[in-house]
Protein backbone atom coordinates (compact mmCIF):
# COMPACT_ATOMS: atom_id res chain seq x y z
CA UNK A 1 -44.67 -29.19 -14.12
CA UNK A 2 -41.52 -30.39 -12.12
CA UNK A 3 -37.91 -28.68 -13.55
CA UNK A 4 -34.72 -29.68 -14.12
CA UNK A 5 -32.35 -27.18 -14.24
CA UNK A 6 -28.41 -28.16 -15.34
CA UNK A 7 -25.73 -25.41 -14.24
CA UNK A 8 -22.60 -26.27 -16.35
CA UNK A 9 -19.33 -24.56 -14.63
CA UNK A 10 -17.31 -22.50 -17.56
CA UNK A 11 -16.14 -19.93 -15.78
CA UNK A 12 -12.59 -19.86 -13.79
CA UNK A 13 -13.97 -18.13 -10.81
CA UNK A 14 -16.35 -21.31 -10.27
CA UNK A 15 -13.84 -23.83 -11.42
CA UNK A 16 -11.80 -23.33 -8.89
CA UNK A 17 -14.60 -23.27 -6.07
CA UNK A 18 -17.12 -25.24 -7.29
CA UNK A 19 -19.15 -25.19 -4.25
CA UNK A 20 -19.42 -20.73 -4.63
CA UNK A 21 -21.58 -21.41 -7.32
CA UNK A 22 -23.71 -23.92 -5.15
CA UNK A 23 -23.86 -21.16 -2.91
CA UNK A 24 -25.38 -18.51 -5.60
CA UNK A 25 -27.65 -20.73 -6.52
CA UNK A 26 -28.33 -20.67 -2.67
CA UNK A 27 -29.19 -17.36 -2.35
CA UNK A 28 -31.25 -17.04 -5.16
CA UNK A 29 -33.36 -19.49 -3.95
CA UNK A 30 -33.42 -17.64 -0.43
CA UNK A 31 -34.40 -14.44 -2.19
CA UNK A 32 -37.16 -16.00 -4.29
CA UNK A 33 -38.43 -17.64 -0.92
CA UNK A 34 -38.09 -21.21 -2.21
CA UNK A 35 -37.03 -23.61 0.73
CA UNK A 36 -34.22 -25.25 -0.61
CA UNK A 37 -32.58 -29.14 0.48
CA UNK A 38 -28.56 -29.27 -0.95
CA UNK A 39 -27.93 -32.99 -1.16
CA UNK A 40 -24.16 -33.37 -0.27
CA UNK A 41 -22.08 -35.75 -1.65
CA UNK A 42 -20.32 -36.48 1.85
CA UNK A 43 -19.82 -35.28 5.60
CA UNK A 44 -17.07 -33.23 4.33
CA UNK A 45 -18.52 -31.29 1.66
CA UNK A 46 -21.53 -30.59 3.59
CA UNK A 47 -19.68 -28.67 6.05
CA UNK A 48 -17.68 -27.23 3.71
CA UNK A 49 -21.19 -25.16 2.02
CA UNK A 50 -22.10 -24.53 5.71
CA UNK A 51 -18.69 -22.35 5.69
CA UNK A 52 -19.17 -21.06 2.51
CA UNK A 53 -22.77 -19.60 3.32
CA UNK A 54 -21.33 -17.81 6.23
CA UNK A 55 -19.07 -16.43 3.69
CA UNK A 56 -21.06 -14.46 1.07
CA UNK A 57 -20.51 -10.75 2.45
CA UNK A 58 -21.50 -8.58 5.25
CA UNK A 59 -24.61 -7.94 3.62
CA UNK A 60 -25.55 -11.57 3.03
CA UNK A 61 -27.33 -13.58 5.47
CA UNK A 62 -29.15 -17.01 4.25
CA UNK A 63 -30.27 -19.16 7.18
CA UNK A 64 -28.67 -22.38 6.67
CA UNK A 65 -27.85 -25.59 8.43
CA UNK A 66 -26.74 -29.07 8.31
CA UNK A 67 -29.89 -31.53 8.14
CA UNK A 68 -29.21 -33.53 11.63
CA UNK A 69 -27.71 -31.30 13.89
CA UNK A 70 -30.61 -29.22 15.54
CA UNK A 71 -34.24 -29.97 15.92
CA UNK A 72 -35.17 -26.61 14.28
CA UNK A 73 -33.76 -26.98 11.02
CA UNK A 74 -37.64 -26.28 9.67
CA UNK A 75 -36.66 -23.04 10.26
CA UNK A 76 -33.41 -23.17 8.11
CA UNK A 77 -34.10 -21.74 4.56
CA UNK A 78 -31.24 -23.36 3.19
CA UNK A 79 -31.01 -26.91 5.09
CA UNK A 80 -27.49 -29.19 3.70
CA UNK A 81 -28.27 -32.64 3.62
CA UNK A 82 -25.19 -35.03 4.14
CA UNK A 83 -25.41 -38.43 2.37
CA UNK A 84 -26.13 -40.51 5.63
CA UNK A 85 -29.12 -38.22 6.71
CA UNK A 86 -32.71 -38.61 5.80
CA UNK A 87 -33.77 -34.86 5.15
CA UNK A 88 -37.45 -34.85 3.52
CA UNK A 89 -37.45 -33.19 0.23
CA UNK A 90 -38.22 -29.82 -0.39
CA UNK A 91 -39.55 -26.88 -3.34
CA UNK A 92 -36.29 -26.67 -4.81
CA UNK A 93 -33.41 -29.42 -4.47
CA UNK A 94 -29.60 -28.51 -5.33
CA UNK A 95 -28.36 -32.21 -5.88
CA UNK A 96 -24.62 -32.82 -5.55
CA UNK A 97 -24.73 -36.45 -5.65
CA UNK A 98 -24.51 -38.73 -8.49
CA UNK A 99 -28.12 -40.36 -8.47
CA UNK A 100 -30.62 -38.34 -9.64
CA UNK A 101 -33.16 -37.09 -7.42
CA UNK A 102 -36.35 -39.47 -6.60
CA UNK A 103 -39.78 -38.01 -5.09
CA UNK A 104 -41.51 -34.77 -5.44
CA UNK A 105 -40.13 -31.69 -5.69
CA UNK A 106 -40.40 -28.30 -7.68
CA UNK A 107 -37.09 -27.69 -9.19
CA UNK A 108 -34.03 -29.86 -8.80
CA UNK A 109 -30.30 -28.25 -9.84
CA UNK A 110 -28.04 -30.30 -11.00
CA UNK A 111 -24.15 -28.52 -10.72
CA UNK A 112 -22.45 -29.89 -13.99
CA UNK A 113 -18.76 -29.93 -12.96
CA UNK A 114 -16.40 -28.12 -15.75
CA UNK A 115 -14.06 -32.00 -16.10
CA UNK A 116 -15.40 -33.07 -19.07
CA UNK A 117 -14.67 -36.58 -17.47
CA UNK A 118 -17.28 -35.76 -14.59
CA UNK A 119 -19.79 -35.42 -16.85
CA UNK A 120 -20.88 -38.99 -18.20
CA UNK A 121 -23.74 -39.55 -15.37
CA UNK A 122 -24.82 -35.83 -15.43
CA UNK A 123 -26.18 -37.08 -19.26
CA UNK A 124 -27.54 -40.06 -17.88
CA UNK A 125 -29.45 -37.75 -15.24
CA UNK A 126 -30.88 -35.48 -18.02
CA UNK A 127 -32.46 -39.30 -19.75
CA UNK A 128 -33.82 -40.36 -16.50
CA UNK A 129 -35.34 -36.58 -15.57
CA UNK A 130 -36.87 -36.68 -19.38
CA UNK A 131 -38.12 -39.90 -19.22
CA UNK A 132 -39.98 -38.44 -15.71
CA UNK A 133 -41.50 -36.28 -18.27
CA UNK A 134 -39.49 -32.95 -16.28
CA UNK A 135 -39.12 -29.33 -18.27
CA UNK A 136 -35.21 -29.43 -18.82
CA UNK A 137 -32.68 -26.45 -19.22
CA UNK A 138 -29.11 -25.79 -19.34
CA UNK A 139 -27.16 -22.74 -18.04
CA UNK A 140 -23.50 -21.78 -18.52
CA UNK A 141 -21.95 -20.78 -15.30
C-alpha cells in the first residue's frame, strides 16, 4: 500500500532552512536505497537543494542532480525535478509543490512548512491522499 508521509517543521534549526530538512530526508532515502524524485517548486529552489546536497559533510556523498541537465540522470539517486521538467516518477517522491502528487509511487513526503498560514493546502493534500485510499502519518521535525 502507497504512503503518505507529512514532515511538519517545529524545530528552529529547520525553520530557518527549510530545504536542510528536505535534504535529510534525502539521505535517508539514499541510505535505504530508495530512488528518490524532489519535485521543486521553481528553477530557483531546485538549484538551491542541488547546493545543499553538496553540503551535508565530508563524509556525505548522495548522487544528485537536476532532472534536465544530463542524459544520465538514471544514474542520480537523488534526481531534483524543477516545475517545467517532465521527470517520471519514482519509489519515493519528496513533493515541494502545492498539488499533490498524481501517479504511482511508493512513498510521497510532503514538507509541512512551520507558518501556520502555509498550511491550508497541506490539509487539503492529506483529504485527497485519503480519499486515494494511502496509509497516512505525521512527523514533527
Amino acid at each position: 500500500m502507497a504512503r503518505a508521509d507529512f514532515y511538519l517543521i517545529t524545530t528552529p534549526r529547520f525553520r530557518t532552512e527549510p530545504l536542510r530538512l528536505v535534504c535529510e530526508l534525502a539521505r535517508k532515502a539514499f541510505d535505504a536505497g530508495l530512488p528518490t524524485l524532489v519535485l521543486a517548486r521553481s528553477q530557483e529552489q531546485a538549484e538551491a537543494l542541488d547546493d545543499l546536497l553538496w553540503d551535508m559533510g565530508d563524509e556525505v556523498y548522495i548522487p544528485h542532480q537536476i532532472a534536465g541537465a544530463e542524459e544520465d540522470e538514471d544514474e542520480a539517486e537523488v534526481l531534483i525535478a524543477a516545475p517545467d521538467v517532465d521527470a517520471a516518477l519514482r519509489p519515493l517522491v519528496i513533493n515541494l509543490r502545492d498539488a499533490a502528487v498524481e501517479g504511482a509511487f511508493d512513498r510521497v513526503l510532503e514538507v509541512v512548512p512551520a507558518d501556520e498560514s502555509a498550511r491550508g493546502p497541506l490539509r487539503e493534500r492529506w483529504k485527497q491522499y485519503q480519499a486515494r485510499g494511502l496509509e497516512l502519518k505525521k512527523h514533527d521535525m
